[in-house]
PDB file of N, CA and C in Angstrom:
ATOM      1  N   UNK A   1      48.215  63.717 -24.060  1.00  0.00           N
ATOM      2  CA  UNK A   1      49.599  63.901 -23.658  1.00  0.00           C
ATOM      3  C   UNK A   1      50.444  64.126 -24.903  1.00  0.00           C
ATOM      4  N   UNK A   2      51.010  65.545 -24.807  1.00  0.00           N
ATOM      5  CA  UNK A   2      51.878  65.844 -25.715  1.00  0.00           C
ATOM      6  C   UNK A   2      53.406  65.253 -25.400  1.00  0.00           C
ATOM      7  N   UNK A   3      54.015  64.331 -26.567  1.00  0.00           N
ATOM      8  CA  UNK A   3      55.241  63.834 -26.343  1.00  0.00           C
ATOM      9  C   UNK A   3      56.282  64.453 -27.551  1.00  0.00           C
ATOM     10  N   UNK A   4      57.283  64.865 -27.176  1.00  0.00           N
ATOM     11  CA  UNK A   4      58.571  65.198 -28.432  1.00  0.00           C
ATOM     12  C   UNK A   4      59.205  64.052 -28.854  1.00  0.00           C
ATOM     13  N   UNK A   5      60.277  64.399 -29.160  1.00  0.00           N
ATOM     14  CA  UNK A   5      60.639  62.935 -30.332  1.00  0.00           C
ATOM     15  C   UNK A   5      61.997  62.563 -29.554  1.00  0.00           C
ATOM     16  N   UNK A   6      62.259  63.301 -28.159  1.00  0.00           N
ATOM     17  CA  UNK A   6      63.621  63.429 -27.192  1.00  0.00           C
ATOM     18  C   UNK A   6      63.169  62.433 -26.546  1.00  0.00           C
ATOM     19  N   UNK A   7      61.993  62.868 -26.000  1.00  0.00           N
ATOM     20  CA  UNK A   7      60.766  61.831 -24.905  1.00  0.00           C
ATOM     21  C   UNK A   7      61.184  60.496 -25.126  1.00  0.00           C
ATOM     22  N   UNK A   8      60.297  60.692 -26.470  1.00  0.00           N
ATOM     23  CA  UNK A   8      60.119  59.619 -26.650  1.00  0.00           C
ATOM     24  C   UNK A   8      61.313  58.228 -26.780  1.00  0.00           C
ATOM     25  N   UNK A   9      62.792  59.125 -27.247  1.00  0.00           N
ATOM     26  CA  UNK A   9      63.158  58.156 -27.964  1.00  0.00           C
ATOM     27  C   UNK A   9      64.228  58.101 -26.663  1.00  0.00           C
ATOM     28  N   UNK A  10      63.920  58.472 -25.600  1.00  0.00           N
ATOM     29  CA  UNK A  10      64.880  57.605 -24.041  1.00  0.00           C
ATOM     30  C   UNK A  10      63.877  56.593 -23.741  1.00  0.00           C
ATOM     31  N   UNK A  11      62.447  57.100 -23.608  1.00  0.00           N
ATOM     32  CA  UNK A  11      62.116  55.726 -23.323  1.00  0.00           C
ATOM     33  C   UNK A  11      62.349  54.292 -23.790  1.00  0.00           C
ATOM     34  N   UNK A  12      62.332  55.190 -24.955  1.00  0.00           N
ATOM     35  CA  UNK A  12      62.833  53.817 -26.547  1.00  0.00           C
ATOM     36  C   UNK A  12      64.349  53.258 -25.854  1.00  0.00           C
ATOM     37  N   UNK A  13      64.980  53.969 -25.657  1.00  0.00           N
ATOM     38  CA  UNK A  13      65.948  53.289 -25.255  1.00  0.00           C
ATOM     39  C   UNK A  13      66.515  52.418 -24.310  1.00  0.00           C
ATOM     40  N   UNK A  14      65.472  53.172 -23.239  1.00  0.00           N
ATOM     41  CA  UNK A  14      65.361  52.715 -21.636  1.00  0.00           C
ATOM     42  C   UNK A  14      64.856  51.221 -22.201  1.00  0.00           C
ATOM     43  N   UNK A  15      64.160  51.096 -22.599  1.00  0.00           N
ATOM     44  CA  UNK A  15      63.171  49.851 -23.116  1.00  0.00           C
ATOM     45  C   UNK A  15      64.215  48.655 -23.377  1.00  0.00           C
ATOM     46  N   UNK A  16      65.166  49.393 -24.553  1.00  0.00           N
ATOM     47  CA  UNK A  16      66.179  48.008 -25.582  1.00  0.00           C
ATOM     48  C   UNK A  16      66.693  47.794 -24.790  1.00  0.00           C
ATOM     49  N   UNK A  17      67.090  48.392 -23.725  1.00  0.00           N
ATOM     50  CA  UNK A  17      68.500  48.306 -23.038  1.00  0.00           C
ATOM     51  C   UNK A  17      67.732  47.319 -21.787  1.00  0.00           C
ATOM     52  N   UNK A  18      66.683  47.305 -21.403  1.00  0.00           N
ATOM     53  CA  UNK A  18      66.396  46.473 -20.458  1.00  0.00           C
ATOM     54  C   UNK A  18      65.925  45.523 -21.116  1.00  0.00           C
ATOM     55  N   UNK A  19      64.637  45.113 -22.283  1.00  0.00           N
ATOM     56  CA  UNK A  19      64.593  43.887 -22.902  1.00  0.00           C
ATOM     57  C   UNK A  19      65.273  43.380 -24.178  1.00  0.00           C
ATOM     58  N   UNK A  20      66.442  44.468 -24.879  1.00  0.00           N
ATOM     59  CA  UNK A  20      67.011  43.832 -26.033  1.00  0.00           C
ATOM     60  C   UNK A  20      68.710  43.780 -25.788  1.00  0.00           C
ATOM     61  N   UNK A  21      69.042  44.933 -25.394  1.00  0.00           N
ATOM     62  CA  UNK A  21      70.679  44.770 -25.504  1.00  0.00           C
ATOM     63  C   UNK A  21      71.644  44.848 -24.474  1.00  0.00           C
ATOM     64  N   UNK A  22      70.990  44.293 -23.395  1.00  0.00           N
ATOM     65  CA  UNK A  22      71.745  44.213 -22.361  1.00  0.00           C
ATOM     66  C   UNK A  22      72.632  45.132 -21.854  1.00  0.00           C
ATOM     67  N   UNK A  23      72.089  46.810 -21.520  1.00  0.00           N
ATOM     68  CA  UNK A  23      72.660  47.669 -21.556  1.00  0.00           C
ATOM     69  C   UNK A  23      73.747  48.260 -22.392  1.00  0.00           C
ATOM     70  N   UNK A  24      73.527  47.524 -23.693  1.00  0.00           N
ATOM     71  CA  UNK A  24      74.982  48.198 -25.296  1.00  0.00           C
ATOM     72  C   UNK A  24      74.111  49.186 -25.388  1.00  0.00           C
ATOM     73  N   UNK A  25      74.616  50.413 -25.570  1.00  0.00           N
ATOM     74  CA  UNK A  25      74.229  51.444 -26.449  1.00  0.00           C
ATOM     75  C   UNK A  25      73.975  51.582 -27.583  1.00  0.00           C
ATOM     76  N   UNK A  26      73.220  51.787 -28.033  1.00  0.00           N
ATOM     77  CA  UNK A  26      72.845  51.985 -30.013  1.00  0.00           C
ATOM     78  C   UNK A  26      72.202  53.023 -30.141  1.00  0.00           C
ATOM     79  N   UNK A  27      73.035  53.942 -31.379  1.00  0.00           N
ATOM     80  CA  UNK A  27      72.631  54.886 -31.952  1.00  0.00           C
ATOM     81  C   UNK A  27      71.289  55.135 -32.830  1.00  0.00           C
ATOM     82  N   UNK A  28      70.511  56.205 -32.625  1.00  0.00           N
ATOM     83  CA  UNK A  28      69.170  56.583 -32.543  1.00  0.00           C
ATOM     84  C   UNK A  28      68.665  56.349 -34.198  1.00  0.00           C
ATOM     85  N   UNK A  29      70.068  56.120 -35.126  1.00  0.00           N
ATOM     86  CA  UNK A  29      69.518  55.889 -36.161  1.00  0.00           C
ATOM     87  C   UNK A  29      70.425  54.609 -36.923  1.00  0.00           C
ATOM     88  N   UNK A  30      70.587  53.554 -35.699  1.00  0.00           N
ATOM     89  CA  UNK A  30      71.097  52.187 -35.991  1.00  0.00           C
ATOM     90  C   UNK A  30      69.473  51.066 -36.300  1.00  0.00           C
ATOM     91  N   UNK A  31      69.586  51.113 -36.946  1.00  0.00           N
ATOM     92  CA  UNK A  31      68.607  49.705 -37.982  1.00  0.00           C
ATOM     93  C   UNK A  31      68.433  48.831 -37.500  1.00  0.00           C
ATOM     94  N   UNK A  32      67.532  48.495 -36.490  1.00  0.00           N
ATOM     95  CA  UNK A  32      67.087  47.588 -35.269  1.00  0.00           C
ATOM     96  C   UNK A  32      66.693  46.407 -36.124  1.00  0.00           C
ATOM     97  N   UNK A  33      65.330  46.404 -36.924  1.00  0.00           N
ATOM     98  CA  UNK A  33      64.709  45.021 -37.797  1.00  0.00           C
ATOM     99  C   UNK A  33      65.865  44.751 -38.503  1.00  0.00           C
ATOM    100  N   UNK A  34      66.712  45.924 -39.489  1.00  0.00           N
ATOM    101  CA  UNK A  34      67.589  45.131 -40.219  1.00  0.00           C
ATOM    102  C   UNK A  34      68.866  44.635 -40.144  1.00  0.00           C
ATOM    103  N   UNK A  35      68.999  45.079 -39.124  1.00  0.00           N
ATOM    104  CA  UNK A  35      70.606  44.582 -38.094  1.00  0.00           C
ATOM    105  C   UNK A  35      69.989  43.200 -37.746  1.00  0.00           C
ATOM    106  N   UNK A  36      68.695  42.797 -37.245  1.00  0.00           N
ATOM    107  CA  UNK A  36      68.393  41.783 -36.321  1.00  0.00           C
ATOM    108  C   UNK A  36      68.346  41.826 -35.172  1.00  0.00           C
ATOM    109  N   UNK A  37      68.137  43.249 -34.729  1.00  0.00           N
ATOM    110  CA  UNK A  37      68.599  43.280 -33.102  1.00  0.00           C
ATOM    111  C   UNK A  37      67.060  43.288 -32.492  1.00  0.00           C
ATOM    112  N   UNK A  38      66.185  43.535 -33.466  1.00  0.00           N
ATOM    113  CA  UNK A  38      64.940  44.119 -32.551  1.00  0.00           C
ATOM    114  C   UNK A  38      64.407  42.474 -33.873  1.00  0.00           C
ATOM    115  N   UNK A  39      63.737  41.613 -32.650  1.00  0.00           N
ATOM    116  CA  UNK A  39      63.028  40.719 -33.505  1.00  0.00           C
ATOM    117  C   UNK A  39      61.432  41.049 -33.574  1.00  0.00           C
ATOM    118  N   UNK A  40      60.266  40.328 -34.429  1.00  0.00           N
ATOM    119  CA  UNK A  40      59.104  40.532 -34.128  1.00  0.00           C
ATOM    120  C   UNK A  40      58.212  40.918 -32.633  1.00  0.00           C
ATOM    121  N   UNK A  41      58.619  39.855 -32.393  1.00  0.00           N
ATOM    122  CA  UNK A  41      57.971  39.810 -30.671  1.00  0.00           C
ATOM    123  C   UNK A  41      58.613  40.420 -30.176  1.00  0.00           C
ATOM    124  N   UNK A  42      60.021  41.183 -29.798  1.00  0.00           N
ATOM    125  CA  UNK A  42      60.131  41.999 -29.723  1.00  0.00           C
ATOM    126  C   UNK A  42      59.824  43.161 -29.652  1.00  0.00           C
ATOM    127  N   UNK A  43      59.174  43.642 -31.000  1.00  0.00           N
ATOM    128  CA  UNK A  43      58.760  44.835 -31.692  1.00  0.00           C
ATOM    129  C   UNK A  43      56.971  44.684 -31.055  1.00  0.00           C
ATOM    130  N   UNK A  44      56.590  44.009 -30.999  1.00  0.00           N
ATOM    131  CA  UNK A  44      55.350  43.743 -29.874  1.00  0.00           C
ATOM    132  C   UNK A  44      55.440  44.067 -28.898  1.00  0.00           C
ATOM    133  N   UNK A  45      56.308  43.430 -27.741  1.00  0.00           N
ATOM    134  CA  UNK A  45      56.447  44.256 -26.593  1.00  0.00           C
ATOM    135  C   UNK A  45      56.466  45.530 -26.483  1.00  0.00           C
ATOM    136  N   UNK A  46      57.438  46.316 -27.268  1.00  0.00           N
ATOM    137  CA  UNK A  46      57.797  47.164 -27.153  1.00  0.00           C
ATOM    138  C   UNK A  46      56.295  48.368 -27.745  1.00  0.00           C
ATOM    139  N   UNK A  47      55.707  47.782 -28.796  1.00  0.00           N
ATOM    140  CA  UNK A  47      54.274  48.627 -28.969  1.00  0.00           C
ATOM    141  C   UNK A  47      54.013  48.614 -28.067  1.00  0.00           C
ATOM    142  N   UNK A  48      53.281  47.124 -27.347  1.00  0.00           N
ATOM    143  CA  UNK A  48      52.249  46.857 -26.234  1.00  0.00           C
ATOM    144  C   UNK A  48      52.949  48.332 -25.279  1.00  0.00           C
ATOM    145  N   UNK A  49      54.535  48.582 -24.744  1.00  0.00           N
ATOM    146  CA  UNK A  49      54.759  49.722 -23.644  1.00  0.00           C
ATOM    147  C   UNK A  49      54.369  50.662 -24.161  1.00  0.00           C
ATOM    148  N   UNK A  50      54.724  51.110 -25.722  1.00  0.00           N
ATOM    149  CA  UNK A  50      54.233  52.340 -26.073  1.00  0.00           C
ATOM    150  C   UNK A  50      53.161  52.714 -25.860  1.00  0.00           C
ATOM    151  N   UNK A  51      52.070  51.822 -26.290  1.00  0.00           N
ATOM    152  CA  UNK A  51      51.075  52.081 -26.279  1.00  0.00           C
ATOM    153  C   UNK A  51      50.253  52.548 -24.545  1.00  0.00           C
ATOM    154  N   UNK A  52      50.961  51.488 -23.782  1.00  0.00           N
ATOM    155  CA  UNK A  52      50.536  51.602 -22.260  1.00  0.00           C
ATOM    156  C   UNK A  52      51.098  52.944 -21.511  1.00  0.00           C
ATOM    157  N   UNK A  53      52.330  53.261 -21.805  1.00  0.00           N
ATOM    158  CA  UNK A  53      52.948  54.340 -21.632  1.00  0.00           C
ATOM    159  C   UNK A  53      52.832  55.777 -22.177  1.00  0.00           C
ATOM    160  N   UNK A  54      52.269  55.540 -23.331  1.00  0.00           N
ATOM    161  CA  UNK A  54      51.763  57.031 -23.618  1.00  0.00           C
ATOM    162  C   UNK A  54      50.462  57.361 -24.108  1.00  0.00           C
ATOM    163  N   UNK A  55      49.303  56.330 -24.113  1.00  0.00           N
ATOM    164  CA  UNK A  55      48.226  56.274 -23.793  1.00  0.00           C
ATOM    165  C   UNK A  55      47.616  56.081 -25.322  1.00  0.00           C
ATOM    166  N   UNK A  56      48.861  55.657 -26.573  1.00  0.00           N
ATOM    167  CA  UNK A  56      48.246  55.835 -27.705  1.00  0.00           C
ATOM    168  C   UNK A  56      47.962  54.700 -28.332  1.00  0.00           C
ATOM    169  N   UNK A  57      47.231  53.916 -29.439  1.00  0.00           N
ATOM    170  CA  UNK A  57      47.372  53.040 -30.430  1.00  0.00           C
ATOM    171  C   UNK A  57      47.907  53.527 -31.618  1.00  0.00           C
ATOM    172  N   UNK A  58      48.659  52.472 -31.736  1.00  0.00           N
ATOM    173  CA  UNK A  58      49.480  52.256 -32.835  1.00  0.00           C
ATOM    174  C   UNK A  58      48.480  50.735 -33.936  1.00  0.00           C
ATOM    175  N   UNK A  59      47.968  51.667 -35.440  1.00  0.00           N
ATOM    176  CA  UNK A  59      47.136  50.814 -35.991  1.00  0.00           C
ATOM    177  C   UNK A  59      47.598  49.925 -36.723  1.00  0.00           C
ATOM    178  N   UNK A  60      47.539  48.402 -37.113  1.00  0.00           N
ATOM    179  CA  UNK A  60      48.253  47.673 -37.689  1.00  0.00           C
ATOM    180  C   UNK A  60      48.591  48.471 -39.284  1.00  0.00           C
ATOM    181  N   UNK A  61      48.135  49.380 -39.969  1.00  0.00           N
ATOM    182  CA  UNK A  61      48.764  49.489 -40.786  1.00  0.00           C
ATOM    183  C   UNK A  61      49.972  50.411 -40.537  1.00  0.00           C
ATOM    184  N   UNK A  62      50.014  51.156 -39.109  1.00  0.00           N
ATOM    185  CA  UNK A  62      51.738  51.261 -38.662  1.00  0.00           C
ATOM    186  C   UNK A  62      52.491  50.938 -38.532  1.00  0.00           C
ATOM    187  N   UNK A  63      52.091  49.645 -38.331  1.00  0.00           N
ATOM    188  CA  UNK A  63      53.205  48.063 -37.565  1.00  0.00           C
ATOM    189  C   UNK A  63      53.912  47.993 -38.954  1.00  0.00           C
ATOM    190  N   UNK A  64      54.537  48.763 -39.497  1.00  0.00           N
ATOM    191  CA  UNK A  64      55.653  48.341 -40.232  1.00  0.00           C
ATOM    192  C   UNK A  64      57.485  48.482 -40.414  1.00  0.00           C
ATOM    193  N   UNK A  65      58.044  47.832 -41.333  1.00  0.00           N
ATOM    194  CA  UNK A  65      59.406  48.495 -40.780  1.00  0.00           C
ATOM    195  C   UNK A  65      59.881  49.567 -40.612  1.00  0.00           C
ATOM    196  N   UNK A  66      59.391  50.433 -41.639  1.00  0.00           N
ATOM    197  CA  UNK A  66      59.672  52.084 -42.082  1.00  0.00           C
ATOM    198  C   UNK A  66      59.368  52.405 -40.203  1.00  0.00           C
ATOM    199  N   UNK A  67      58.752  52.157 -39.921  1.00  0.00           N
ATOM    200  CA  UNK A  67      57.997  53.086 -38.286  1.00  0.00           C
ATOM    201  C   UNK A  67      58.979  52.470 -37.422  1.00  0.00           C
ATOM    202  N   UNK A  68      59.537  51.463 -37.361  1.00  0.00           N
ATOM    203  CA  UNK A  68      60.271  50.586 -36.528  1.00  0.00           C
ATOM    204  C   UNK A  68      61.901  50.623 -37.000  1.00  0.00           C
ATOM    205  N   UNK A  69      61.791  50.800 -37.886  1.00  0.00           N
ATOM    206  CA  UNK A  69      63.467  51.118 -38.547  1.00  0.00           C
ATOM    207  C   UNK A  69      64.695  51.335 -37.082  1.00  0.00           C
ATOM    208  N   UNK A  70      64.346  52.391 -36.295  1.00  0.00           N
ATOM    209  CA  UNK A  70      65.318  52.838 -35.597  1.00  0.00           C
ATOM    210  C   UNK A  70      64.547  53.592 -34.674  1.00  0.00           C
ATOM    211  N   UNK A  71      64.717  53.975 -33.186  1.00  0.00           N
ATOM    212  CA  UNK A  71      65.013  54.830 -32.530  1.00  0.00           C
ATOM    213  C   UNK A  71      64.580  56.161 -33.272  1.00  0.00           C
ATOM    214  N   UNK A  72      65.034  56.369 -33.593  1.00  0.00           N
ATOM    215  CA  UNK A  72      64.658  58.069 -34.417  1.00  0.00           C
ATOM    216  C   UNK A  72      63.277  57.422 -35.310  1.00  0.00           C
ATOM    217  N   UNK A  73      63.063  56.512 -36.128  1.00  0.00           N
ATOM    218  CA  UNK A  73      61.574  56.246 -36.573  1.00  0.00           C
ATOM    219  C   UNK A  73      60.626  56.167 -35.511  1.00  0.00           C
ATOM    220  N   UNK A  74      60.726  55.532 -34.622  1.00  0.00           N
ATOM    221  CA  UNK A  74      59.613  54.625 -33.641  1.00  0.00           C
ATOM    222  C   UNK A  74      59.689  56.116 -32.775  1.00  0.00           C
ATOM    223  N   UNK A  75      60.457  56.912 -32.873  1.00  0.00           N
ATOM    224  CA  UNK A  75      60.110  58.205 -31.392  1.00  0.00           C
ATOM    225  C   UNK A  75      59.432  59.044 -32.730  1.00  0.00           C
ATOM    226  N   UNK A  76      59.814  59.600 -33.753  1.00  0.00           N
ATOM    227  CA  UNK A  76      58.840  60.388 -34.603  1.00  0.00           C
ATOM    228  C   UNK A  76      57.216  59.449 -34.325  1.00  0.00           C
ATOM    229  N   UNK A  77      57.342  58.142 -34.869  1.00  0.00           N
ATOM    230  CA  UNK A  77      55.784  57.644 -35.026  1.00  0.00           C
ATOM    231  C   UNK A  77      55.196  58.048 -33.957  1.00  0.00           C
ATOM    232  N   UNK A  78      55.573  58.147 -32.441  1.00  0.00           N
ATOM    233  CA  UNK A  78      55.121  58.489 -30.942  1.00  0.00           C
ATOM    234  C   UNK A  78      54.591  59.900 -31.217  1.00  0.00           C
ATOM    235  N   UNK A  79      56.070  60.232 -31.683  1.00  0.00           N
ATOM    236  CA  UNK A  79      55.300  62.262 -31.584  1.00  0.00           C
ATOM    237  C   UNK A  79      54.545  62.529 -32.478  1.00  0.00           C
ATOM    238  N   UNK A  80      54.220  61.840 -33.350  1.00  0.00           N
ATOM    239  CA  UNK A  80      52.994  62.411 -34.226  1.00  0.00           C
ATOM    240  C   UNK A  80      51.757  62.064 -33.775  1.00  0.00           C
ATOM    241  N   UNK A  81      51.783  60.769 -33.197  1.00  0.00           N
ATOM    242  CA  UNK A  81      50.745  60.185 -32.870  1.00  0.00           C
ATOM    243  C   UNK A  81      50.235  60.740 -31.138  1.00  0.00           C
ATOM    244  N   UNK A  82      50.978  61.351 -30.535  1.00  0.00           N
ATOM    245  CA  UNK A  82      50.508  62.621 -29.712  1.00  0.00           C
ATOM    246  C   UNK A  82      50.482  64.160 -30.151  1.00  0.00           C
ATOM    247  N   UNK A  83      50.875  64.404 -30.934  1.00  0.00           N
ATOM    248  CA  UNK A  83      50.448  65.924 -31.444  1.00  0.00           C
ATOM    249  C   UNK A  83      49.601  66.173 -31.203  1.00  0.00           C
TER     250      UNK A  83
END
């Protein structure tokens, strides 16, 4: 399954907005780990959907902030990792 980086990053959003921000809006390149808005376990869940949802693994040496930074990071890491 080929995914774009549009795809990807509503689901991303669909996601915060139901388990992180209580429907607030945040911009695609607002700083989730370093704001504090997106905590660890958090950032777990949200693999565990990726991963279930678009059929890919994500390898622990991805699991880092750079990939998780924002909305616009975490939907690029998706679309590459379906190319």
């Amino acid at each position: 399954m080929i995914v774009d980086t549009a795809e990807a990053a509503e689901v991303i959003r669909e996601w915060l907005r139901k388990n992180v921000t209580g429907d607030r809006q945040i911009a695609d390149d607002h700083p989730l780990i370093e704001s504090g808005l997106l905590t660890s376990l958090q950032t777990v869940g949200l693999v565990v959907m990726l991963e279930e949802r678009f059929g890919l693994v994500i390898e622990d040496e991805e699991f880092d902030e750079d990939n998780f930074a924002s909305i616009a990071a975490i939907s690029s890491l998706v679309a590459s990792k379906t190319a």
